[in-house]
N, C-alpha and C. Protein backbone atom coordinates (compact mmCIF):
# COMPACT_ATOMS: atom_id res chain seq x y z
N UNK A 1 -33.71 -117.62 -136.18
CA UNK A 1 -32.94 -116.49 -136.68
C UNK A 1 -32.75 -116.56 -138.18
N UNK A 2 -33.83 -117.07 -138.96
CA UNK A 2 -33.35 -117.54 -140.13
C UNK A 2 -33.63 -115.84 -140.90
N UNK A 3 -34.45 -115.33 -140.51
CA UNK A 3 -34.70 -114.17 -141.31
C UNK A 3 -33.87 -112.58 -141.01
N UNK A 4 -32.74 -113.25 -139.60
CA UNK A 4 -31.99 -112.08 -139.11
C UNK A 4 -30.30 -112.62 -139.30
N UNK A 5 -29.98 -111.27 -140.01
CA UNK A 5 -28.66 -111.60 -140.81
C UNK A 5 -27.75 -110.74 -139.48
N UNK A 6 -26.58 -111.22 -139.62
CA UNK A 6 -25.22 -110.79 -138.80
C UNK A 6 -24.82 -109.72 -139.35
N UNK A 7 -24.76 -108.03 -138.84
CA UNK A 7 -23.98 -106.95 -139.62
C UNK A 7 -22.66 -106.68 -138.72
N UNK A 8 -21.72 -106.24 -139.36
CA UNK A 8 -20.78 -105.69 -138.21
C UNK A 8 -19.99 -104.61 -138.94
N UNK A 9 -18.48 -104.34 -138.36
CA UNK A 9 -18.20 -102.91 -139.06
C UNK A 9 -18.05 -102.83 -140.42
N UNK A 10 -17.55 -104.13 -140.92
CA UNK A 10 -17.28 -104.30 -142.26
C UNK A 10 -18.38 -104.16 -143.44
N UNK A 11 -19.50 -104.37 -142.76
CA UNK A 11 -20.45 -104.66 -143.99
C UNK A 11 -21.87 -103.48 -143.47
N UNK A 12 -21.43 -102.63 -142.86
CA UNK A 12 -22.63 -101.71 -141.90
C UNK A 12 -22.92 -100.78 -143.13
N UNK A 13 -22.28 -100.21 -143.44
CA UNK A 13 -22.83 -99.47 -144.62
C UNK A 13 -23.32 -99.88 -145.31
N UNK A 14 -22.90 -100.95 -146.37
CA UNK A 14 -23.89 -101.61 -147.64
C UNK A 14 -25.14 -102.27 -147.30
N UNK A 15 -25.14 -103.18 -145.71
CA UNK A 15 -26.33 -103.75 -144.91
C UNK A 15 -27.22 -102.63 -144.59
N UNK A 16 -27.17 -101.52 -143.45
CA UNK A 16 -27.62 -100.77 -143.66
C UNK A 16 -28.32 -99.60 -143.97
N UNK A 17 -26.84 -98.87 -144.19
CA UNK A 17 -27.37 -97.51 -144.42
C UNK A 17 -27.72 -97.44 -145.94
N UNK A 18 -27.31 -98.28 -147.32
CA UNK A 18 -27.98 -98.55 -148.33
C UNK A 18 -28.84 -99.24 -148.73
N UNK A 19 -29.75 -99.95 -147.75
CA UNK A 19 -30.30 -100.73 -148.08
C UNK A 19 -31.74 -99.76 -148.44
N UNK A 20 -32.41 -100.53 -149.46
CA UNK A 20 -33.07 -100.22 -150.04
C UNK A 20 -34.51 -100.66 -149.52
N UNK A 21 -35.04 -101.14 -147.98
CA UNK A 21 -35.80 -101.75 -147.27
C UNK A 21 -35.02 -100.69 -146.17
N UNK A 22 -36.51 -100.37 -144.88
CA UNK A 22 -36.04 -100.12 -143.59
C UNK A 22 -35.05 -101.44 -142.76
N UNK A 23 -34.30 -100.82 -142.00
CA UNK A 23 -33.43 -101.84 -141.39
C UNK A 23 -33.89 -101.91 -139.79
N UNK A 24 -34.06 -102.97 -139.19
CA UNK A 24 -34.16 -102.95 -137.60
C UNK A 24 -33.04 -103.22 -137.18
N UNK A 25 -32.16 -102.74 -136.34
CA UNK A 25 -30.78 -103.15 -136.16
C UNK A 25 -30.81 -103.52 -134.55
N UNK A 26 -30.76 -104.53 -134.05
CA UNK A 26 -30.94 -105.06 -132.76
C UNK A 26 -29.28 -105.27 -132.32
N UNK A 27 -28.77 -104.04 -131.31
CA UNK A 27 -27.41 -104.31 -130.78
C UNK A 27 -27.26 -104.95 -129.87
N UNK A 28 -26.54 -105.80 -129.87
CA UNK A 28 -26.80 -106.81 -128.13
C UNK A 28 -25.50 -106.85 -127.83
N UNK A 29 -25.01 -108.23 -127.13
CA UNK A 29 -24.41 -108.55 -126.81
C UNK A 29 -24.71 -110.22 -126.41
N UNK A 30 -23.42 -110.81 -126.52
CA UNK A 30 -23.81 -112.61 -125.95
C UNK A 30 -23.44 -112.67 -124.08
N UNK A 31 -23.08 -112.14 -123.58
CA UNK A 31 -23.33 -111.72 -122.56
C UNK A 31 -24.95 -111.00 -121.62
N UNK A 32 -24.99 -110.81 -122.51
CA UNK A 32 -26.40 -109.84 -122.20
C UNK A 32 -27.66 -110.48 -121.74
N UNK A 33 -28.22 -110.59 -120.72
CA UNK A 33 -29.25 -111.10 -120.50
C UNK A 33 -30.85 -110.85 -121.35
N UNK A 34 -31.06 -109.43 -120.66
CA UNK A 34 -31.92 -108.69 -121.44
C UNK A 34 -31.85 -108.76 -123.28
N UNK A 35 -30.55 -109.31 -123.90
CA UNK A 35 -30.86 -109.10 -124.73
C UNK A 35 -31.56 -110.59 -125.24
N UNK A 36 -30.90 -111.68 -124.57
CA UNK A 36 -31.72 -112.84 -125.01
C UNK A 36 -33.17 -113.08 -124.64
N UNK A 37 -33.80 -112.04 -123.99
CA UNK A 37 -35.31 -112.10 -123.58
C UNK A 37 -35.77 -111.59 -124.93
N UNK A 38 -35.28 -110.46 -125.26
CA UNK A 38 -36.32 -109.46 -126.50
C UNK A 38 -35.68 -110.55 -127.94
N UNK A 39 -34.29 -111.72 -128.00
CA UNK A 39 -34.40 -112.20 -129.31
C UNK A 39 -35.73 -112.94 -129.62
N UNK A 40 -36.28 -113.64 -129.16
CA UNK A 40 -37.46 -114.62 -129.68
C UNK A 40 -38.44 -113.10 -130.29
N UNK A 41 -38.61 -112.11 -130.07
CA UNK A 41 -39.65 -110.86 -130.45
C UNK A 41 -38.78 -110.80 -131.96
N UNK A 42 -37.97 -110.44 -131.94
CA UNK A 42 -36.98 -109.86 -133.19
C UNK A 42 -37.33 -111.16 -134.23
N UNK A 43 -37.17 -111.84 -133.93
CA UNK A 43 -36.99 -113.19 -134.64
C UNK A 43 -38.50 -113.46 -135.61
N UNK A 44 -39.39 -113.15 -134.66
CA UNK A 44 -40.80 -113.29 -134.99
C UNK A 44 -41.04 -112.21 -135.93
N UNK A 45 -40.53 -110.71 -135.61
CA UNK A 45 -40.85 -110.07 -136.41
C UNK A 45 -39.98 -109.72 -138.06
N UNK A 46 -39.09 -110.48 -137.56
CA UNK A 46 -37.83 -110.36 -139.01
C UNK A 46 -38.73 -111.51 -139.98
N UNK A 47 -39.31 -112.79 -139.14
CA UNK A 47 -40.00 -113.40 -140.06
C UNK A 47 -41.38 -112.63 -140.89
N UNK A 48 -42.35 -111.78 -139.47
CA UNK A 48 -43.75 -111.30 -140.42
C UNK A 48 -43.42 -109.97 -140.88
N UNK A 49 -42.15 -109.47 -140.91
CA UNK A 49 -42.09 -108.18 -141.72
C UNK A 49 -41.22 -108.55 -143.05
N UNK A 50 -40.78 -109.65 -142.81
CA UNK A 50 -39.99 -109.91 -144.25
C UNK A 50 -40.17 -109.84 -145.40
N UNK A 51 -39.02 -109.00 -146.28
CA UNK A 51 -39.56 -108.64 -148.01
C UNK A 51 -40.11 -106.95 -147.60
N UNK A 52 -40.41 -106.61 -146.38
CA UNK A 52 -40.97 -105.37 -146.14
C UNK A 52 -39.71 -104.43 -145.42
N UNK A 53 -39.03 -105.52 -144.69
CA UNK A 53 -38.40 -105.05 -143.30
C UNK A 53 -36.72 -105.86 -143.56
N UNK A 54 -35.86 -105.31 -143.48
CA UNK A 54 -34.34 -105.94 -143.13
C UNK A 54 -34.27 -106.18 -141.82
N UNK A 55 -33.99 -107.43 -141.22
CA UNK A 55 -33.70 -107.34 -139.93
C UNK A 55 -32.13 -107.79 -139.26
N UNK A 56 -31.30 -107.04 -139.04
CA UNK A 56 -29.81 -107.46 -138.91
C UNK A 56 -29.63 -107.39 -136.99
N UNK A 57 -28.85 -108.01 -136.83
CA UNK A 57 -28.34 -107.63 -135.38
C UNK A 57 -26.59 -107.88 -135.40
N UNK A 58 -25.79 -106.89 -134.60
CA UNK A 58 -25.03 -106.03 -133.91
C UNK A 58 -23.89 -106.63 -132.97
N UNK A 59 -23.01 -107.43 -132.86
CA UNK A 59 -22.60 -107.95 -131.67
C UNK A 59 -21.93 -106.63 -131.10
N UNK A 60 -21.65 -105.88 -130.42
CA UNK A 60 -21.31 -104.42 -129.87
C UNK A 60 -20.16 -104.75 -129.49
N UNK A 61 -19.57 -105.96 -129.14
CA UNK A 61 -18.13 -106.58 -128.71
C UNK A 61 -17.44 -106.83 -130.12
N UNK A 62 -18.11 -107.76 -131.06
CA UNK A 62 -17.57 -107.98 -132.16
C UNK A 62 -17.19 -106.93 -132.89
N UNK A 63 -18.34 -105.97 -132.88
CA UNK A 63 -18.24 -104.56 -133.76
C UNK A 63 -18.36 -103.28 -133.29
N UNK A 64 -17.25 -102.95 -132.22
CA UNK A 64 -17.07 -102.05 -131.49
C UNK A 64 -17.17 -100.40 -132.35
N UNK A 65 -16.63 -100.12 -133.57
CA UNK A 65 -16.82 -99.05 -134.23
C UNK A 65 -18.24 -98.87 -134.62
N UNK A 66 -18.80 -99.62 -135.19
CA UNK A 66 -20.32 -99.78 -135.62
C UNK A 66 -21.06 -99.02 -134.13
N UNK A 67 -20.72 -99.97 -133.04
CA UNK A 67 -21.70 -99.50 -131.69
C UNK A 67 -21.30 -97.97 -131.18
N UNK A 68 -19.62 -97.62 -131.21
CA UNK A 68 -19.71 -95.90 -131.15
C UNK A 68 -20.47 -95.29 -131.73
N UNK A 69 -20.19 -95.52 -133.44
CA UNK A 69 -20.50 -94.44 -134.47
C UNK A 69 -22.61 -94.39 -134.12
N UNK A 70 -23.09 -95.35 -133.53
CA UNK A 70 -24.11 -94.79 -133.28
C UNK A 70 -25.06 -94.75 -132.20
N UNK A 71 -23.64 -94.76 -130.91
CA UNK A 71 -23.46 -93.84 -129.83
C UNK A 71 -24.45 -95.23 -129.03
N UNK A 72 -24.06 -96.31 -129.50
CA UNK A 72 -24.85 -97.04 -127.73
C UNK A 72 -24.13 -97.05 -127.00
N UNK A 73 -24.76 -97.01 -125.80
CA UNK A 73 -24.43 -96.66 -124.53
C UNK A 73 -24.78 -98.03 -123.49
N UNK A 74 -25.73 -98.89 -124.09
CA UNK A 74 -26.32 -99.96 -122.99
C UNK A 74 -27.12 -100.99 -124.32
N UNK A 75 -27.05 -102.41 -124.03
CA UNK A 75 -27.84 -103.01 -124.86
C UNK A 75 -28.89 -104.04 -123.54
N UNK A 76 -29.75 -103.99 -124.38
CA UNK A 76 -30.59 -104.23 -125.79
C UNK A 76 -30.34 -102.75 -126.16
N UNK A 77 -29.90 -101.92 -127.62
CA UNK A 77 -30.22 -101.28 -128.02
C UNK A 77 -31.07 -101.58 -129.64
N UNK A 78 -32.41 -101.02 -129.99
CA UNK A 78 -32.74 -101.43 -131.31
C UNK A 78 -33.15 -100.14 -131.79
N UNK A 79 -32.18 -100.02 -133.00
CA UNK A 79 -32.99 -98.77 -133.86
C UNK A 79 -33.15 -99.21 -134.97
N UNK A 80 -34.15 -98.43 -136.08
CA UNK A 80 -34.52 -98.66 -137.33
C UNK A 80 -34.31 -97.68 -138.26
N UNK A 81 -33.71 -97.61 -139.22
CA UNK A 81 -33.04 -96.83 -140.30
C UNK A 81 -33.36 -97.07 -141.44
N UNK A 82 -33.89 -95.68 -141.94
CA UNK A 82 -34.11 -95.44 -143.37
C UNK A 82 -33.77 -94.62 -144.17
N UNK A 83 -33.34 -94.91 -145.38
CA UNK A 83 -32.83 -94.17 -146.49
C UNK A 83 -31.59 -93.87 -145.54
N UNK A 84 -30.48 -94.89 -144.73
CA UNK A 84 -29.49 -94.58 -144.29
C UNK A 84 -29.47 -93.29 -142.91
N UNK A 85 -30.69 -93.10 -142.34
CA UNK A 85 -30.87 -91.93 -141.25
C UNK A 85 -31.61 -93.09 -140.26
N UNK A 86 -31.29 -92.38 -139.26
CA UNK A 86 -32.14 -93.54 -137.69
C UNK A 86 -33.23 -92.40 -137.84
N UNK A 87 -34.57 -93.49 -137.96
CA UNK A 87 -35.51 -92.81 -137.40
C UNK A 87 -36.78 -93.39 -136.37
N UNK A 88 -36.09 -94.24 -135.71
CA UNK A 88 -36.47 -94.67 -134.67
C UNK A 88 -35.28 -95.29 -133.78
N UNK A 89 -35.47 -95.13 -132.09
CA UNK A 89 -34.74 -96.01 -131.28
C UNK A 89 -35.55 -96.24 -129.84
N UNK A 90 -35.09 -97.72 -129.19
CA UNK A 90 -35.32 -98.21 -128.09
C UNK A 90 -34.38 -98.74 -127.95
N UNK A 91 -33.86 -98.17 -126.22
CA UNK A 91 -33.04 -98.69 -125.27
C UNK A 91 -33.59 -99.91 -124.12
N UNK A 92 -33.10 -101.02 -124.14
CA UNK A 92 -33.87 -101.74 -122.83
C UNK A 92 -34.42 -103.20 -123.48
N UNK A 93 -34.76 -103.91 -122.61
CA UNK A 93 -36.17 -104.85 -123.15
C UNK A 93 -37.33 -104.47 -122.86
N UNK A 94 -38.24 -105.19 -124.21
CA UNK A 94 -39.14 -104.15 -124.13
C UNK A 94 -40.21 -105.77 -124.29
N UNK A 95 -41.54 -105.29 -124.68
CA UNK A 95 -42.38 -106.15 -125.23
C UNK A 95 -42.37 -106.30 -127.01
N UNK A 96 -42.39 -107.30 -127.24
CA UNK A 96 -43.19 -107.70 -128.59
C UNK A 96 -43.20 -106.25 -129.25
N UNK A 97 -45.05 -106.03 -128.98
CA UNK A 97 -45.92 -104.68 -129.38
C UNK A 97 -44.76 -103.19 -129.74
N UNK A 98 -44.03 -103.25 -128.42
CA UNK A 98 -43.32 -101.88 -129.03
C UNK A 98 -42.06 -102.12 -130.01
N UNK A 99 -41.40 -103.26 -129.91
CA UNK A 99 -40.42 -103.31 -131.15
C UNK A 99 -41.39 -103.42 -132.58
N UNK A 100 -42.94 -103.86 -132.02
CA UNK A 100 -43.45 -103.77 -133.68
C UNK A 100 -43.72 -102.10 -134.30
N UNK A 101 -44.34 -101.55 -133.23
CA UNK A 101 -44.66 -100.45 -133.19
C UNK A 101 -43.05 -99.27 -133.91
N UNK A 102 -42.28 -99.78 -132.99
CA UNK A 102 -40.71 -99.25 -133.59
C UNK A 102 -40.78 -99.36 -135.47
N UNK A 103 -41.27 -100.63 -135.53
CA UNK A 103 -40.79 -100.95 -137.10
C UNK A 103 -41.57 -100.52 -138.28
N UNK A 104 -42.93 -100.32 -137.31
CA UNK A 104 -44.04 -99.59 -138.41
C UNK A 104 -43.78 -98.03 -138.60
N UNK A 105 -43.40 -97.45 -137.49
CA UNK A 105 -43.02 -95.90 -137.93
C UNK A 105 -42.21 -95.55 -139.43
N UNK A 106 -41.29 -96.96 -139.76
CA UNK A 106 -40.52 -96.84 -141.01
C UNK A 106 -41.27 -96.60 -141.85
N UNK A 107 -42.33 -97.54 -141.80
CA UNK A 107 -43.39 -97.83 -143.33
C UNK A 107 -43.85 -97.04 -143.87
C-alpha cells in the first residue's frame, strides 16, 4: 500500500477533487470481504500508474459524509475523478483488467 494514501472527510476535497492527477478512489470497508480480494489489484496499480494516477482509498465507516456525498450504496465501490467530476465507477469485485481499464478512461 505504499503508493495508496488514506482520504477521508477532512482532506476529500484537497486529495481529490483538486488534485491535479486523475484520482482512483477505492471505498471499502475493514469489514468487507470483497473488498480485501480487489486490494492486492489497487495496490499493483497505484504502483504502475504512479506519477500518472493518485490512488487514495475511503474507509466508508471512518468517513461516513465522504461515502453519502457520493452516494455509495455497497462496497467495493471504486470511482475515478477528474478535474474534481467522477468520470468513471465500479460497484463489486471485479478483476485486475477492469479496475485498469476504469483508470485508463481518465487518461
Amino acid at each position: 500500500m505504499a503508493n495508496v494514501s488514506k482520504v477521508n472527510d477532512l482532506n476529500w476535497e484537497t486529495e481529490v477533487l483538486k488534485s491535479d492527477v486523475p484520482v482512483l478512489v477505492d471505498f471499502s470497508a475493514t469489514w468487507c470481504g470483497p473488498c480485501k480480494q480487489i486490494e492486492p489489484f489497487v495496490d499493483q496499480l497505484a504502483s504502475e500508474f504512479a506519477g500518472r494516477v493518485k490512488v487514495v482509498k475511503v474507509d466508508i465507516d471512518e468517513s461516513p459524509g465522504t461515502a453519502a456525498a457520493c452516494g455509495i450504496r455497497g462496497v467495493p465501490t471504486l470511482k475515478v475523478f477528474k478535474g474534481g467530476a467522477e468520470v468513471a465507477h465500479q460497484q463489486g469485485a471485479v478483476p485486475k483488467a477492469k479496475i485498469q481499464a476504469l483508470i485508463e478512461r481518465a487518461l
